[in-house]
Structure formats: structure tokens, C-alpha cells
N, C-alpha and C. Protein backbone atom coordinates (compact mmCIF):
# COMPACT_ATOMS: atom_id res chain seq x y z
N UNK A 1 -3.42 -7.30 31.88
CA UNK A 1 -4.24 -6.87 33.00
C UNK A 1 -5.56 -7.62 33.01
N UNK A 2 -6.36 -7.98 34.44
CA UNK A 2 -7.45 -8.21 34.01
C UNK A 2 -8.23 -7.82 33.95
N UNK A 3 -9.51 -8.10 33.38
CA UNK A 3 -10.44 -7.41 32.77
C UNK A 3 -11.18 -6.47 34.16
N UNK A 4 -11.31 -6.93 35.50
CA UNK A 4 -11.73 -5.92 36.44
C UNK A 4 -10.69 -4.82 36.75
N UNK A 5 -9.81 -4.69 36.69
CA UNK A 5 -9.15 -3.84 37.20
C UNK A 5 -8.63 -2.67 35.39
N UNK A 6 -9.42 -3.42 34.62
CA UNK A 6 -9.37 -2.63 33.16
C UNK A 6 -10.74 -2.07 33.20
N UNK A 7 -12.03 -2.21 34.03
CA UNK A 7 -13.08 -1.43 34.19
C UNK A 7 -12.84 -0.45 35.31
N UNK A 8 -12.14 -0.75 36.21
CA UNK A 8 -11.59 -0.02 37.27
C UNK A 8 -10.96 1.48 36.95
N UNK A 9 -10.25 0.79 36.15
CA UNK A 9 -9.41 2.08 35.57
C UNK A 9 -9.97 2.95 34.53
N UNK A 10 -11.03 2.26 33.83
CA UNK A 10 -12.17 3.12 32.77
C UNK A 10 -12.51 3.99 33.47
N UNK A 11 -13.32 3.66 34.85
CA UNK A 11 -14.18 4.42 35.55
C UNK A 11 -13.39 5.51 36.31
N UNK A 12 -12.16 5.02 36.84
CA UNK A 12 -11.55 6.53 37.51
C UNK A 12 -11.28 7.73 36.17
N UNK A 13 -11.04 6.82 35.20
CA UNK A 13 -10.61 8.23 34.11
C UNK A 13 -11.81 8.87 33.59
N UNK A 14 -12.79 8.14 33.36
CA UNK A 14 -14.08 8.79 33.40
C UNK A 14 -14.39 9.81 34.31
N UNK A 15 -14.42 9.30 36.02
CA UNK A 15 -14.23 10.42 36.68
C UNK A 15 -13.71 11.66 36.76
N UNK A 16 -11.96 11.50 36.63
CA UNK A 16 -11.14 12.35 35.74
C UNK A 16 -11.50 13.47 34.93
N UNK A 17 -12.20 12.71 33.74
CA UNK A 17 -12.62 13.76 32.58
C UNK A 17 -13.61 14.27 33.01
N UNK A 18 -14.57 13.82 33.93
CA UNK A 18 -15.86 14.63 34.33
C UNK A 18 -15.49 15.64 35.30
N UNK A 19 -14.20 15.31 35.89
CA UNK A 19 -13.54 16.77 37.19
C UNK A 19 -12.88 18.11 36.23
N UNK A 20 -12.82 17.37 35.22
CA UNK A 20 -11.78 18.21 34.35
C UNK A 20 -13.04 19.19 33.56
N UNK A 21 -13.66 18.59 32.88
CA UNK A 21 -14.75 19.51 32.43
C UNK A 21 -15.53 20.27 33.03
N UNK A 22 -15.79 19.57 34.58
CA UNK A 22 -16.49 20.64 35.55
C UNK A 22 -15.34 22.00 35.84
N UNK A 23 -13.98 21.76 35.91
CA UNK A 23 -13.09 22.90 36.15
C UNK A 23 -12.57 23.52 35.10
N UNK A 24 -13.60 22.89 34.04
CA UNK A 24 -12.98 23.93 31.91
C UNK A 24 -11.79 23.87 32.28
N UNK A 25 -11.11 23.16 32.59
CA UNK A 25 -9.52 22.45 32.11
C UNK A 25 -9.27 21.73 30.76
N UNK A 26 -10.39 22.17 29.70
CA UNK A 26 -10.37 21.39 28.58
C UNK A 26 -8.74 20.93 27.59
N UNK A 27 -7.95 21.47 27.80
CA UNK A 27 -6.58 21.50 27.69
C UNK A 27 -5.86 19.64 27.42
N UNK A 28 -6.42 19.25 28.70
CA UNK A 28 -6.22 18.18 29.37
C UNK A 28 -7.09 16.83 28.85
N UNK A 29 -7.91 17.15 28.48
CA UNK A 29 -9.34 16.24 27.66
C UNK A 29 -8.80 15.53 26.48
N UNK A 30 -7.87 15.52 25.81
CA UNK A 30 -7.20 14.87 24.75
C UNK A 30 -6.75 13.64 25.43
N UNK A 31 -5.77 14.25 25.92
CA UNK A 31 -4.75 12.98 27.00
C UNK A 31 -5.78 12.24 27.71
N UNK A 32 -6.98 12.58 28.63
CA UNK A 32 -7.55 11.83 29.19
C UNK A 32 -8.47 10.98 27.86
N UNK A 33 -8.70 11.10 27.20
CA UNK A 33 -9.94 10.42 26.14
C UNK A 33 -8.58 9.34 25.54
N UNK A 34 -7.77 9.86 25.45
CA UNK A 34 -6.83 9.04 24.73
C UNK A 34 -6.69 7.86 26.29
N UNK A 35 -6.60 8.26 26.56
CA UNK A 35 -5.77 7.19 28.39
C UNK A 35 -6.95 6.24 27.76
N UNK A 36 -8.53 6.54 27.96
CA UNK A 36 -9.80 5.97 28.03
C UNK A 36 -9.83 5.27 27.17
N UNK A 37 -9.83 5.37 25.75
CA UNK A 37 -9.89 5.05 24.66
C UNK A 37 -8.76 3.71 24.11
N UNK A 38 -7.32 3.78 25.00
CA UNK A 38 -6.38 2.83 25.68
C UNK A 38 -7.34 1.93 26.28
N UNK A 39 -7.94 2.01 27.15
CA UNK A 39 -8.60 0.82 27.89
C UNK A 39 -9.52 -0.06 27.73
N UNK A 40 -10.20 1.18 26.55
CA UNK A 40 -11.47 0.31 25.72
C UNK A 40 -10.64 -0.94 25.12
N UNK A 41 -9.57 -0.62 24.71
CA UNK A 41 -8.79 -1.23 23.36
C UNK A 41 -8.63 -2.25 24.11
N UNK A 42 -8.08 -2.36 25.02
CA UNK A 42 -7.35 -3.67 26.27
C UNK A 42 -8.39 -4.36 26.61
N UNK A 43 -10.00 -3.50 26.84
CA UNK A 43 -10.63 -4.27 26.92
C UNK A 43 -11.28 -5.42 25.87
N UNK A 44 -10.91 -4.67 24.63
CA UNK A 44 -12.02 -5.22 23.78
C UNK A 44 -10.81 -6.31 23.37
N UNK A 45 -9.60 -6.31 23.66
CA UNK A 45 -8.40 -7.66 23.50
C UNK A 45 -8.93 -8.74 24.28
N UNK A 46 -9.16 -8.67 25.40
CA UNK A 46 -9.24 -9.34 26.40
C UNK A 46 -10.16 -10.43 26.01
N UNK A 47 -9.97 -12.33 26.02
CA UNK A 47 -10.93 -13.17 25.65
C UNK A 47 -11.85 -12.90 26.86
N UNK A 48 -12.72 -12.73 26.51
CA UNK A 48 -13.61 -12.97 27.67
C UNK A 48 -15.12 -12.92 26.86
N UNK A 49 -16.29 -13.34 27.92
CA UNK A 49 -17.19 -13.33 27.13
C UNK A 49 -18.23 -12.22 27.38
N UNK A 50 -19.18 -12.44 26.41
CA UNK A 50 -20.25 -11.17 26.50
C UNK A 50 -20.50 -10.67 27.50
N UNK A 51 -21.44 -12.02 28.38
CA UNK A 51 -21.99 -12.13 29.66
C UNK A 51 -20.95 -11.61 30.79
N UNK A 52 -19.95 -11.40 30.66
CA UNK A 52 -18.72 -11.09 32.04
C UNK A 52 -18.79 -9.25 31.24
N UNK A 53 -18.29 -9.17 30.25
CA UNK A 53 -18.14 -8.12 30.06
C UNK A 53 -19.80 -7.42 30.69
N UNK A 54 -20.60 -7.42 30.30
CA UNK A 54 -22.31 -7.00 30.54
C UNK A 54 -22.20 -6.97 31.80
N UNK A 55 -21.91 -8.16 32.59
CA UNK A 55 -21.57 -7.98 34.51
C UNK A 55 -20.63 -6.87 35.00
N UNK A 56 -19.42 -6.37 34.44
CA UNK A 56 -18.48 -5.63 34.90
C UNK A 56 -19.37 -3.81 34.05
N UNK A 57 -19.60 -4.39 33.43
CA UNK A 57 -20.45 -2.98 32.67
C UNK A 57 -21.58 -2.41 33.85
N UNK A 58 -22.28 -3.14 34.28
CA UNK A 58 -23.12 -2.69 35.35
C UNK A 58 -22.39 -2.75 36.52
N UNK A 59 -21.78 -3.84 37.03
CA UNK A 59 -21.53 -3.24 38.39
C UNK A 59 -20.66 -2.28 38.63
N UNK A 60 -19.60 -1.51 37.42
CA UNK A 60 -19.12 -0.51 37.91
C UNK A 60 -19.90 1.17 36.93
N UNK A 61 -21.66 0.96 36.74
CA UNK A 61 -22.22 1.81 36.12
C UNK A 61 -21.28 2.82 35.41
N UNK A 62 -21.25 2.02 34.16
CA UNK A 62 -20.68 2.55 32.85
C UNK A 62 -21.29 3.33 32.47
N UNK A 63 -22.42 2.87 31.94
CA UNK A 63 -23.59 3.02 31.33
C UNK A 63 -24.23 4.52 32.05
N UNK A 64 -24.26 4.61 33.03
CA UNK A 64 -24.26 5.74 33.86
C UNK A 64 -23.38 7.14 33.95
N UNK A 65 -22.10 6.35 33.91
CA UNK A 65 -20.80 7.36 34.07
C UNK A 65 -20.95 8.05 32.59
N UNK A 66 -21.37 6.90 31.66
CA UNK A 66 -21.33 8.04 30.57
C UNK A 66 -22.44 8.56 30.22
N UNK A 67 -23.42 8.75 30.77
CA UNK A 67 -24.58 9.42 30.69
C UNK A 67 -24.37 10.82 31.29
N UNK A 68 -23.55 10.58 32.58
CA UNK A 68 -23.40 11.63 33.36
C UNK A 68 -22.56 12.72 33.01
N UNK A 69 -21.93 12.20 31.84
CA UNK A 69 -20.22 12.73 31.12
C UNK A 69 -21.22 13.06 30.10
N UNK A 70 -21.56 12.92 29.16
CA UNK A 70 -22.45 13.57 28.32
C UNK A 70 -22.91 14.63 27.93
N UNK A 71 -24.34 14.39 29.48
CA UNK A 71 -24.82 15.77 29.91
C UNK A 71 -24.03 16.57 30.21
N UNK A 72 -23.13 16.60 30.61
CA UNK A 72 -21.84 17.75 31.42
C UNK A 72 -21.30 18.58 30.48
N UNK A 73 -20.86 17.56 29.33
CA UNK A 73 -20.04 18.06 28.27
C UNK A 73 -21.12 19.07 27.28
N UNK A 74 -22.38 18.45 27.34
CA UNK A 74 -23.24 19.43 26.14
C UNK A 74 -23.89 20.13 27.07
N UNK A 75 -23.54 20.48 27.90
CA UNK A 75 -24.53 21.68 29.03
C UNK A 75 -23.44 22.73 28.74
N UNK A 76 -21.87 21.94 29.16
CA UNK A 76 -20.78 22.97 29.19
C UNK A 76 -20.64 23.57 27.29
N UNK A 77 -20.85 22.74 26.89
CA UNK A 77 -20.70 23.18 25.18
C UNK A 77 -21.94 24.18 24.51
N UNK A 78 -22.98 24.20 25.22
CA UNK A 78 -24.09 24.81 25.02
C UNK A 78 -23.77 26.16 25.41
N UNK A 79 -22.84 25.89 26.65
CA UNK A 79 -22.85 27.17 27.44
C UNK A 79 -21.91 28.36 26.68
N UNK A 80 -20.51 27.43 26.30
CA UNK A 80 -19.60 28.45 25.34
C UNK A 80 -20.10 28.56 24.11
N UNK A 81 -20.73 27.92 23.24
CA UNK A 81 -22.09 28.37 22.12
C UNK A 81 -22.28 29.66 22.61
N UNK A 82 -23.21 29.82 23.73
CA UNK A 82 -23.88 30.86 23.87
C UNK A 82 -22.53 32.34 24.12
N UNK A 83 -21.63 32.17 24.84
CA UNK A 83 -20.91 32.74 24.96
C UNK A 83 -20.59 33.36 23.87
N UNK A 84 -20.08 32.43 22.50
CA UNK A 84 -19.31 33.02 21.49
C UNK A 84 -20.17 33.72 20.46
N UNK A 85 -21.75 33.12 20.47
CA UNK A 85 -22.64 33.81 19.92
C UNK A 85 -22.62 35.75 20.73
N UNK A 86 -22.47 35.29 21.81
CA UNK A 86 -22.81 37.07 22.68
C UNK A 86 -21.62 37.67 22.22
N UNK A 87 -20.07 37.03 22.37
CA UNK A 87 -19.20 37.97 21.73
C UNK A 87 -19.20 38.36 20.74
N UNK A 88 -19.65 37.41 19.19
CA UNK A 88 -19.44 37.90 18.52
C UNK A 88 -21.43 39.24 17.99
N UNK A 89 -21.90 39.41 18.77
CA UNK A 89 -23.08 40.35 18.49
C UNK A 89 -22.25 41.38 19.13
N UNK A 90 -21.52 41.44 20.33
CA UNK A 90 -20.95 42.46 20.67
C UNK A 90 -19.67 43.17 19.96
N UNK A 91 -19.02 42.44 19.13
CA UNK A 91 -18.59 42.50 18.15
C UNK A 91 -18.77 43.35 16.96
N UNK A 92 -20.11 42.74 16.62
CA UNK A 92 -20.26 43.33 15.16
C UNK A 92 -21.31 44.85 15.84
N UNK A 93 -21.59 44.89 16.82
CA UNK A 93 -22.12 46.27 17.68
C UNK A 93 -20.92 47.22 17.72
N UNK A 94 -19.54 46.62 17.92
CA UNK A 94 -18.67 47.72 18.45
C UNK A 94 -17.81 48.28 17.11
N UNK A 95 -18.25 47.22 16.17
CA UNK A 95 -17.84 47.72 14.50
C UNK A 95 -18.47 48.82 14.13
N UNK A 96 -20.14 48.41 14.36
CA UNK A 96 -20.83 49.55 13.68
C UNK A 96 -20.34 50.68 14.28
N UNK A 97 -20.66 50.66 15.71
CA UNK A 97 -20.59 52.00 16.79
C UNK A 97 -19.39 52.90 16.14
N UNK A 98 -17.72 52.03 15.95
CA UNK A 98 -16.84 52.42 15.42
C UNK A 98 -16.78 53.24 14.43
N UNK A 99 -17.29 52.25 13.48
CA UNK A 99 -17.92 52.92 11.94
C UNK A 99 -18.75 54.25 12.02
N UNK A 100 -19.41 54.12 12.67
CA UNK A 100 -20.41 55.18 13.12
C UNK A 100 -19.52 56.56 13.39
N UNK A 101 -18.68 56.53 14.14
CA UNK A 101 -17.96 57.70 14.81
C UNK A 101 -17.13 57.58 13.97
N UNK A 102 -16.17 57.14 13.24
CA UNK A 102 -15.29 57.59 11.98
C UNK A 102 -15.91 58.04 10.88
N UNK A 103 -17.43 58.10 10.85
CA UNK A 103 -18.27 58.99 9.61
C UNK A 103 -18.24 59.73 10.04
N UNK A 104 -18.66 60.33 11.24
CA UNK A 104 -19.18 61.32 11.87
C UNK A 104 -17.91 62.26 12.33
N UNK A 105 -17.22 62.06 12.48
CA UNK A 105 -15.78 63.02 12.75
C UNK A 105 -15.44 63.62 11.13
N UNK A 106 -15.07 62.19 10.12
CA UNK A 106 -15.21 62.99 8.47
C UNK A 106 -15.90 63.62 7.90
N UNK A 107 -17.49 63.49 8.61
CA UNK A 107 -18.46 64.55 7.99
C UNK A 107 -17.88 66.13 8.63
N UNK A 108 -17.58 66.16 10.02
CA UNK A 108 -17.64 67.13 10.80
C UNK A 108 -16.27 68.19 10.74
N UNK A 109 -15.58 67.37 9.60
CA UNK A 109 -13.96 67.88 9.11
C UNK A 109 -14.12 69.06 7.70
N UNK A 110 -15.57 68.10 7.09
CA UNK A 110 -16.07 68.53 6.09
C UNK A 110 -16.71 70.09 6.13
N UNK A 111 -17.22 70.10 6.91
CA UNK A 111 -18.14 71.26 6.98
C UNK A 111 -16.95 72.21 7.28
């Protein structure tokens, strides 16, 4: 393949993974990084030189796409952080509460 239509295809799967993470389809994020990670490889086969590669790098804003993929991914990763932190406080709340009322029924068996 040549090398434009091997940046071509970087950038739609980039797109791809950035539609996919906006819709937490994370499921799917393997296969696409792998597709991506395919193209790097083809690219980095390809004789060509610095200067062409550096030209196809900007004009189809790489450099960008993955800036933009980045932020997305650690906004969305920040976000289920926070999530799994709240479940698990609600968690160890509905232990105690639990705990709480299985003393309190054995004390109340007692008497």
C-alpha cells in the first residue's frame, strides 16, 4: 500500500476509536488499537523518508487526532475512577448498615 492511503486509514480508525469511546463501546477498543497499531507497522516498513513521513503527519493532523483521543480517553477513565470509587463507599456503607442490623436483631433476641 502506499504510504498516503496508510495515513488515510490511520486517521479513519483513529476516528473509529474516538466514536467508540464517546459511545463506552469499550468492548471493541482492542480490535480497533490492534487494526491501528497494523498500520503503524506498514507504515514504519514503508522506504520512505523522514521529510514525507513529517508531510503526511501534518497534513492529515495526527498529531492532533491523537491529542484529541487522549483527552477523551482520560476524561472517560477519570470518569469510571470516580464511579468505582462511589460504588465501592456505597459498598462498604451498606456492609456496615447490614452489620449494624444483624447486631441489633441478636441483641434484641437476647433480652
Amino acid at each position: 500500500m502506499e504510504i498516503q492511503e496508510q495515513f488515510v486509514q490511520y486517521k479513519n480508525i483513529t476516528l473509529i476509536i474516538m466514536e467508540t469511546v464517546k459511545t463506552e463501546n469499550y468492548e471493541k477498543l482492542d480490535e480497533f488499537f490492534s487494526q491501528r497499531q497494523s498500520v503503524l507497522d506498514n507504515i514504519n516498513k514503508l522506504a520512505c523518508s523522514k521529510e514525507e513521513l513529517n508531510r503526511f503527519y501534518l497534513k492529515y493532523d495526527v498529531y492532533e487526532l491523537d491529542k484529541t483521543l487522549e483527552k477523551e480517553m482520560n476524561s472517560r477513565k477519570e470518569a469510571l475512577l470516580e464511579k468505582i470509587k462511589e460504588n465501592q463507599k456505597r459498598r462498604i456503607m451498606m456492609n456496615g448498615y447490614n452489620d449494624l442490623q444483624a447486631r441489633s436483631v441478636f441483641l434484641s433476641k437476647e433480652l
